[in-house]
C-alpha atoms as a PDB file:
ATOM      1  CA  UNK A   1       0.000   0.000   0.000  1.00  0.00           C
ATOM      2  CA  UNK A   2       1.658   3.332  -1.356  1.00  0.00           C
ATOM      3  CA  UNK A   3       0.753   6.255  -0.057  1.00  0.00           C
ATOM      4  CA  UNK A   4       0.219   8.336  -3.206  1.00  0.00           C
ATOM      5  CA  UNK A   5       2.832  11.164  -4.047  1.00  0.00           C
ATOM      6  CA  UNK A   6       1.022  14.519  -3.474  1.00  0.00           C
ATOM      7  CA  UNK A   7       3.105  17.443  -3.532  1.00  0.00           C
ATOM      8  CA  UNK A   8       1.924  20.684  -1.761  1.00  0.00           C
ATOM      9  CA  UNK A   9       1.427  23.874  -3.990  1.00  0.00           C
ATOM     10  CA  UNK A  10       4.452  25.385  -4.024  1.00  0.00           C
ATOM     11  CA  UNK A  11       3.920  28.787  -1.765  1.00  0.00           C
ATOM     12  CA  UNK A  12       3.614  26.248   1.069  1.00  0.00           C
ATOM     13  CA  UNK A  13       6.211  23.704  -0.055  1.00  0.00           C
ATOM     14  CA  UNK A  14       8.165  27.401   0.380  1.00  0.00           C
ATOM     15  CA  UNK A  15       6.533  28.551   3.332  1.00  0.00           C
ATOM     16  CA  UNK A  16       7.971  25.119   5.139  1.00  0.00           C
ATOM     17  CA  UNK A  17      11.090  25.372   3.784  1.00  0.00           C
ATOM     18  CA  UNK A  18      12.097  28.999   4.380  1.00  0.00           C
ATOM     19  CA  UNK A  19      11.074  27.527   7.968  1.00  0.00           C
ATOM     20  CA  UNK A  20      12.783  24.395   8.290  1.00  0.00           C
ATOM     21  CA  UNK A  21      15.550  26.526   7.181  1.00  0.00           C
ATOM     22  CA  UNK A  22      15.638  29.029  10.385  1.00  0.00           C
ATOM     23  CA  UNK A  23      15.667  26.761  12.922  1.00  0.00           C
ATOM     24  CA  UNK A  24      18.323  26.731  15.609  1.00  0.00           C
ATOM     25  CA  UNK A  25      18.357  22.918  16.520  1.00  0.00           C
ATOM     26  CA  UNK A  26      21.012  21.666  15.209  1.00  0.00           C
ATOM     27  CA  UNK A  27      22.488  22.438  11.639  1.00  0.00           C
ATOM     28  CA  UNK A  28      20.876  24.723   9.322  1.00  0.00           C
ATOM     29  CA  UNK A  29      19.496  22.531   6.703  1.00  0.00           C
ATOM     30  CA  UNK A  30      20.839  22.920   2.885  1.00  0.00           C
ATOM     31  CA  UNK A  31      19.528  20.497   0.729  1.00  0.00           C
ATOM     32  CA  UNK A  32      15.785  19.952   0.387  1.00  0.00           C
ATOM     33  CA  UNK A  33      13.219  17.849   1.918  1.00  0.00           C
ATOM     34  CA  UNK A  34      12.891  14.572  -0.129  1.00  0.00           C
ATOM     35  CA  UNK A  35       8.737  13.260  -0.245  1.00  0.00           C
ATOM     36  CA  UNK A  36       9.836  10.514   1.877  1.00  0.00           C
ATOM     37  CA  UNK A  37      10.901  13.182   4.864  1.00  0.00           C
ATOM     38  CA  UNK A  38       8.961  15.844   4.700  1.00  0.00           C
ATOM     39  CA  UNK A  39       5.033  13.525   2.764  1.00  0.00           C
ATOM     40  CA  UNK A  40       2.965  16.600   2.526  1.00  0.00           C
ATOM     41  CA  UNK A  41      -0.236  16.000   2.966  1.00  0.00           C
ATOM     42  CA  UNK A  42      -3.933  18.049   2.726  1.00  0.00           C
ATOM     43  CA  UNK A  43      -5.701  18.850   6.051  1.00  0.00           C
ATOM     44  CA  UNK A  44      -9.502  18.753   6.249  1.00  0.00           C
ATOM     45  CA  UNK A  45     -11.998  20.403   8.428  1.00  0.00           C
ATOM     46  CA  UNK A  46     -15.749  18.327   8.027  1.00  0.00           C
ATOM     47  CA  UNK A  47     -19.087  20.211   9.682  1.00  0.00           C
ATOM     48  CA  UNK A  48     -21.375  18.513  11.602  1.00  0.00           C
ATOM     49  CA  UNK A  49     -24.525  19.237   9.632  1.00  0.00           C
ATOM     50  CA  UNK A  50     -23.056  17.103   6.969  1.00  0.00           C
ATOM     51  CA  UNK A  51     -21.988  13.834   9.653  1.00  0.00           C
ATOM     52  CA  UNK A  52     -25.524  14.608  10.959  1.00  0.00           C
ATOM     53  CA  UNK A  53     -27.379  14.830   7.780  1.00  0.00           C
ATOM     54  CA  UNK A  54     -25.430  11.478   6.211  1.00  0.00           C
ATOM     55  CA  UNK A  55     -23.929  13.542   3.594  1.00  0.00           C
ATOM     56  CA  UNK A  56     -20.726  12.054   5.001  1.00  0.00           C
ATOM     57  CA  UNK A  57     -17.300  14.464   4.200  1.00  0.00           C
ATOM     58  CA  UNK A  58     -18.254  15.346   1.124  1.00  0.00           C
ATOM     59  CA  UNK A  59     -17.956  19.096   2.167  1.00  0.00           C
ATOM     60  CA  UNK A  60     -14.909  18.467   3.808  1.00  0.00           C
ATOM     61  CA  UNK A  61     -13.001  21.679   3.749  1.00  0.00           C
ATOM     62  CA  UNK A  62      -9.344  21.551   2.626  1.00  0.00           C
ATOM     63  CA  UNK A  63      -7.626  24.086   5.508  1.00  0.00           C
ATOM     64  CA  UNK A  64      -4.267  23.839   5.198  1.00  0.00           C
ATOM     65  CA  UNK A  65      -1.123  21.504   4.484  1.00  0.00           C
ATOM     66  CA  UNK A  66       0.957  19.653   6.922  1.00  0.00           C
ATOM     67  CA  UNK A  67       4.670  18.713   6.138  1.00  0.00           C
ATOM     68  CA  UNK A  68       6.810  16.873   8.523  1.00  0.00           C
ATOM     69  CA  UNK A  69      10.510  18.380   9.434  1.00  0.00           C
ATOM     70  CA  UNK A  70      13.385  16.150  10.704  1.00  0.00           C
ATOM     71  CA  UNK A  71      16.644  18.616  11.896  1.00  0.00           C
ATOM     72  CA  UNK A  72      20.224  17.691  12.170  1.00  0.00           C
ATOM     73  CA  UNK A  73      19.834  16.443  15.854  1.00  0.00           C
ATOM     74  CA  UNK A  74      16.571  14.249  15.190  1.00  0.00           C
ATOM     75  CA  UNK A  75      13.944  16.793  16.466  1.00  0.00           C
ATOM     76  CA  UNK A  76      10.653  15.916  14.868  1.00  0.00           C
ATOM     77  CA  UNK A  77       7.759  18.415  13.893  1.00  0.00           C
ATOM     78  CA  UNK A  78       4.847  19.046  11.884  1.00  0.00           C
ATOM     79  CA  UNK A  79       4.258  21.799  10.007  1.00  0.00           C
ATOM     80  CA  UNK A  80       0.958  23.128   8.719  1.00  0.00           C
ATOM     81  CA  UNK A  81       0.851  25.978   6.313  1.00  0.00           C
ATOM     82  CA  UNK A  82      -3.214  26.791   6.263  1.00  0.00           C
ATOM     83  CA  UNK A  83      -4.745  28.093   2.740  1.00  0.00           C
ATOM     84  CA  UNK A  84      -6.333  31.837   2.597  1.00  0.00           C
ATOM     85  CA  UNK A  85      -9.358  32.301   1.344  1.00  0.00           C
ATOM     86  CA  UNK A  86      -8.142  33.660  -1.120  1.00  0.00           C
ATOM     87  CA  UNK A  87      -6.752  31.643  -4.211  1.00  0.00           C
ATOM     88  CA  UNK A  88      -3.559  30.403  -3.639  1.00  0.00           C
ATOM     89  CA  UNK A  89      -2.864  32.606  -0.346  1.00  0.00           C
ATOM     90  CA  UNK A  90      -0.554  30.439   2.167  1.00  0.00           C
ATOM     91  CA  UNK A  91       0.401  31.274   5.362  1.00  0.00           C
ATOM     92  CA  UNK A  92       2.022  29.005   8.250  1.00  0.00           C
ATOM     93  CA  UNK A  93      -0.378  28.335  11.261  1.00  0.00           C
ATOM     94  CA  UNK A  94       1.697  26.503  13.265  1.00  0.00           C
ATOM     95  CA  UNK A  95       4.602  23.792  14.180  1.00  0.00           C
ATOM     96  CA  UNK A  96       4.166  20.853  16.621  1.00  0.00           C
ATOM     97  CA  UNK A  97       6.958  19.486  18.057  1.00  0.00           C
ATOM     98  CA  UNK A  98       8.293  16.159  19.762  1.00  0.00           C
ATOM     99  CA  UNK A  99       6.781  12.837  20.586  1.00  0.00           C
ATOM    100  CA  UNK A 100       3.383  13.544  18.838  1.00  0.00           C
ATOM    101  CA  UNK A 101       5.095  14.564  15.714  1.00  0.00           C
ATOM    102  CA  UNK A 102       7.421  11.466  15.876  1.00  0.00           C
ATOM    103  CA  UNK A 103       4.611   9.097  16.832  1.00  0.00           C
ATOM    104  CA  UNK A 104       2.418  10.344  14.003  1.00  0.00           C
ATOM    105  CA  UNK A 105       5.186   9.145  11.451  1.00  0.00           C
ATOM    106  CA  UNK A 106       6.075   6.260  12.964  1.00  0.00           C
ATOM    107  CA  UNK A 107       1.986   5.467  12.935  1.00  0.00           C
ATOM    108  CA  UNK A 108       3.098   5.895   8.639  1.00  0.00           C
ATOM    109  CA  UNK A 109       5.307   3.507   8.359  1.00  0.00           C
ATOM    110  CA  UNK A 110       3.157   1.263   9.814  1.00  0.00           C
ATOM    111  CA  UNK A 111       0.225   1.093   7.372  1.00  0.00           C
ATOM    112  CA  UNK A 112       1.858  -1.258   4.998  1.00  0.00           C
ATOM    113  CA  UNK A 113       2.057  -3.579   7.262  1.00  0.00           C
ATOM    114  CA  UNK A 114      -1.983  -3.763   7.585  1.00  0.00           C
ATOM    115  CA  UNK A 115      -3.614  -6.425   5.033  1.00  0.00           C
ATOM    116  CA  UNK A 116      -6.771  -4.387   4.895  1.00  0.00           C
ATOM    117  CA  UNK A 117      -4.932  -1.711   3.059  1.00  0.00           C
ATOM    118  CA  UNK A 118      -2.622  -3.660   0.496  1.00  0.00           C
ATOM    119  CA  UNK A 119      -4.623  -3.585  -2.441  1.00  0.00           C
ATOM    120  CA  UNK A 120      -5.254   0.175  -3.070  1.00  0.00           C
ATOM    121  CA  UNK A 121      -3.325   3.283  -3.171  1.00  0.00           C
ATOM    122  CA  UNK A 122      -4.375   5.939  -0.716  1.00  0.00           C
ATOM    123  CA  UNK A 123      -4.065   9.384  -0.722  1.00  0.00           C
ATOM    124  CA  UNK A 124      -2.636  10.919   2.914  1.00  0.00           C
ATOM    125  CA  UNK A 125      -4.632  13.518   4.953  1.00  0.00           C
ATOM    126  CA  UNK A 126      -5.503  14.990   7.807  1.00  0.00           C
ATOM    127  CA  UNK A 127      -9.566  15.485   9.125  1.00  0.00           C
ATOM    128  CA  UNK A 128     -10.631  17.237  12.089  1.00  0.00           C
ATOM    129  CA  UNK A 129     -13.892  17.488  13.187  1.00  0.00           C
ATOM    130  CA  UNK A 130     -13.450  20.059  15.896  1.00  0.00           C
ATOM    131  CA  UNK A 131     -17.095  20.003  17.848  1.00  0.00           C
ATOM    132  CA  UNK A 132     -16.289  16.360  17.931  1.00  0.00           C
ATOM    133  CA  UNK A 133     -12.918  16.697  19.144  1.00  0.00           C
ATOM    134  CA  UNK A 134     -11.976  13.850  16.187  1.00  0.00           C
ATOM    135  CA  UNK A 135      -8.552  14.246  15.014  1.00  0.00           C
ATOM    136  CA  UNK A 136      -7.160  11.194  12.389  1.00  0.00           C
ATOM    137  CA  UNK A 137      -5.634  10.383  10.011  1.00  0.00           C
ATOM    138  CA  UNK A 138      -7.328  10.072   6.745  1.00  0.00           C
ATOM    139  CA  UNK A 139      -6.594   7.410   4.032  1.00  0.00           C
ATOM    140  CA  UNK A 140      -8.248   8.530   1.091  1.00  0.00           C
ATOM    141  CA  UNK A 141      -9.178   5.509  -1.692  1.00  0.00           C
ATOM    142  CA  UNK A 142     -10.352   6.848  -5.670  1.00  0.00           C
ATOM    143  CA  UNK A 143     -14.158   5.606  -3.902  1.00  0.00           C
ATOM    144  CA  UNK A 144     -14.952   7.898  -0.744  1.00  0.00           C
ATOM    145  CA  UNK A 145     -16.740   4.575   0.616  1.00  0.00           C
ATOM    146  CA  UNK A 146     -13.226   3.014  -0.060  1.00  0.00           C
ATOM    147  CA  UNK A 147     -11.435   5.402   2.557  1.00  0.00           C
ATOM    148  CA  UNK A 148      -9.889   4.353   6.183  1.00  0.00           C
ATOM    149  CA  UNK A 149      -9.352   6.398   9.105  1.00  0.00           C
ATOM    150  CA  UNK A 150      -6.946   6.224  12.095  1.00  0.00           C
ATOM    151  CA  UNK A 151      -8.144   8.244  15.032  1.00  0.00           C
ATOM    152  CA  UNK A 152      -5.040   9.823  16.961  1.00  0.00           C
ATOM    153  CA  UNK A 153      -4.992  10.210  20.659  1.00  0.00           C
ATOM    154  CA  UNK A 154      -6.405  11.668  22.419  1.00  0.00           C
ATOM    155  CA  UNK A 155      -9.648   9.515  21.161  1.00  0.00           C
ATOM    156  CA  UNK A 156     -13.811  10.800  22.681  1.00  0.00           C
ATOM    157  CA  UNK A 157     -16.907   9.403  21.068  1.00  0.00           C
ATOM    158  CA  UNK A 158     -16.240   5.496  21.194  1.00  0.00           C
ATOM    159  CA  UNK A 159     -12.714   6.195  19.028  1.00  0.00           C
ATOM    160  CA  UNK A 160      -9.969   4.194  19.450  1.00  0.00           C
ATOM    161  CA  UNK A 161      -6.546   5.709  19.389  1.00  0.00           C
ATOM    162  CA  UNK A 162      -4.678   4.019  16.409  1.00  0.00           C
ATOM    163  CA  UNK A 163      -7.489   1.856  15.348  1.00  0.00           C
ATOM    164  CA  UNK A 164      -8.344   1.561  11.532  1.00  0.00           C
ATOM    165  CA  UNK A 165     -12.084   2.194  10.618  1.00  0.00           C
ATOM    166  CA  UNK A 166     -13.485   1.892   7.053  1.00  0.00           C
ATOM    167  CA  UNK A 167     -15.158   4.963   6.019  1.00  0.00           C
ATOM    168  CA  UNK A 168     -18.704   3.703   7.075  1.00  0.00           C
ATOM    169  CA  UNK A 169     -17.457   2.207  10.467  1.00  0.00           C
ATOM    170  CA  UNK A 170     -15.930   5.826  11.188  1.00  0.00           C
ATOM    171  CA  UNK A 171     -19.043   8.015   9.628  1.00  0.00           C
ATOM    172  CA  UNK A 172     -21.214   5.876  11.648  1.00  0.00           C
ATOM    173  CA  UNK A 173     -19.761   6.641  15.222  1.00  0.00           C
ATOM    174  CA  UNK A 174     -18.831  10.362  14.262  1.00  0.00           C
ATOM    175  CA  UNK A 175     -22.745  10.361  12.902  1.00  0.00           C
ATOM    176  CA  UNK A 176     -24.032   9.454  16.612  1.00  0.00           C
ATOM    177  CA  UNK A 177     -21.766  11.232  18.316  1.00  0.00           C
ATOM    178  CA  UNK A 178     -22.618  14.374  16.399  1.00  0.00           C
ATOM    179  CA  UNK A 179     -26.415  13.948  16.996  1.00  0.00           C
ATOM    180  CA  UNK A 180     -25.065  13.301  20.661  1.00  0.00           C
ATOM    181  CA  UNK A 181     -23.668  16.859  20.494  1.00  0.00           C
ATOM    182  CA  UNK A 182     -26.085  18.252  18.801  1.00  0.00           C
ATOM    183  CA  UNK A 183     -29.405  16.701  21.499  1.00  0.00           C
ATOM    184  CA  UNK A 184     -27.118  17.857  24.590  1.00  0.00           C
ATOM    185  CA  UNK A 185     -26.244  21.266  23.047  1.00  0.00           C
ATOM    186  CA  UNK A 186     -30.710  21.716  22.289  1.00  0.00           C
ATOM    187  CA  UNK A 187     -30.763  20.474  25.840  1.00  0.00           C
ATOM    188  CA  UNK A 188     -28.037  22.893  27.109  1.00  0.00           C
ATOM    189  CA  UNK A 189     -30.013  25.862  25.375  1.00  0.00           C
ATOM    190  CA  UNK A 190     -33.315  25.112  26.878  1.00  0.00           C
ATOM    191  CA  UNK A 191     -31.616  24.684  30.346  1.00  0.00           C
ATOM    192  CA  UNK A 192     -30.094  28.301  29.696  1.00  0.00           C
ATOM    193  CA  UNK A 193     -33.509  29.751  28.779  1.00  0.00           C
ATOM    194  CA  UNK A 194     -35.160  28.088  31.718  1.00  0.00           C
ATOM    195  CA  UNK A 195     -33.025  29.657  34.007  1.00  0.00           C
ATOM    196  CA  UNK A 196     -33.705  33.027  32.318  1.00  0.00           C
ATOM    197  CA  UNK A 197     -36.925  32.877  32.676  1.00  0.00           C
ATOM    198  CA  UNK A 198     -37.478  32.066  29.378  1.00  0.00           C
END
């Protein structure tokens, strides 16, 4: 199982390079990120009307770009370089360093080892669904139904830290826990009003 080569536009592949370049770990770094170091990758924000509705993540919104960064003296980070709203406007949102970085690679090299996933090519990315608190990795197949996910800790909502879901395993527990949300966030509201005399 491949991941699929998908290089970010380049005013981010920039963006993360004239980064990786001014960082004081270590060695500045000269030569440039191979795929195989740095695996760029899209990240996605989903709504929950659409988990709610059944309409799935096909209105997932692509937010940004992550790249990993590997210095001289083995410090590990991710890099995301979020997309403007306006067309091809980049501008870096943040770096996250250490263990989770590292750990979220390592998780990589792992997939090929998984039978479930050795007879397609998947596309790498990132989904958050951020009432949800769902963060995972997102293994995207040429079918949408075709797609895996691998939750990353911390897990809520009956996920399971580094456990692979098939696309309607995962839509159906983000689809309950969203109307979960959604009934405790009415009930919340009418709570609120009650005690305002409403």
């Amino acid at each position: 199982m491949p991941i699929k080569e998908v290089f970010a536009p380049l005013k981010s592949a920039n963006l993360f390079k004239d980064w990786a370049s001014k960082q004081k770990k270590g060695r500045p770094r000269k030569r440039p990120h191979a795929y195989e170091e740095s695996i760029p990758h899209k990240v996605f924000h989903a709504g929950l009307n659409d988990i709610i509705s059944g309409k799935g993540l096909v209105n997932a919104q692509l937010v940004a770009w992550r790249h990993f960064h590997t210095d001289a003296k083995e410090n590990h980070a991710l890099v995301e370089i979020k997309v403007g709203e306006k067309e091809d406007e980049h501008v870096l949102q943040e770096a996250h360093f250490g263990p989770m970085a590292f750990d979220y690679k390592l998780l990589l090299s792992k997939l090929k080892e998984l039978e479930k996933l050795k007879n397609e090519d998947f596309e790498l990315a990132y989904l958050r669904i951020f009432a949800l608190r769902i963060n995972t990795i997102w293994l995207r197949a040429d079918q949408r139904d075709n797609d895996f996910f691998i939750p990353i800790a911390p897990c809520f909502n009956g996920f399971v830290a580094g456990e692979l879901y098939s696309s309607p395993d995962f839509l159906k527990l983000a689809q309950i826990a969203a109307q979960r949300f959604y009934q405790n966030t009415q009930a919340k509201s009418l709570e609120d009003d009650d005690l305002k005399g409403g």
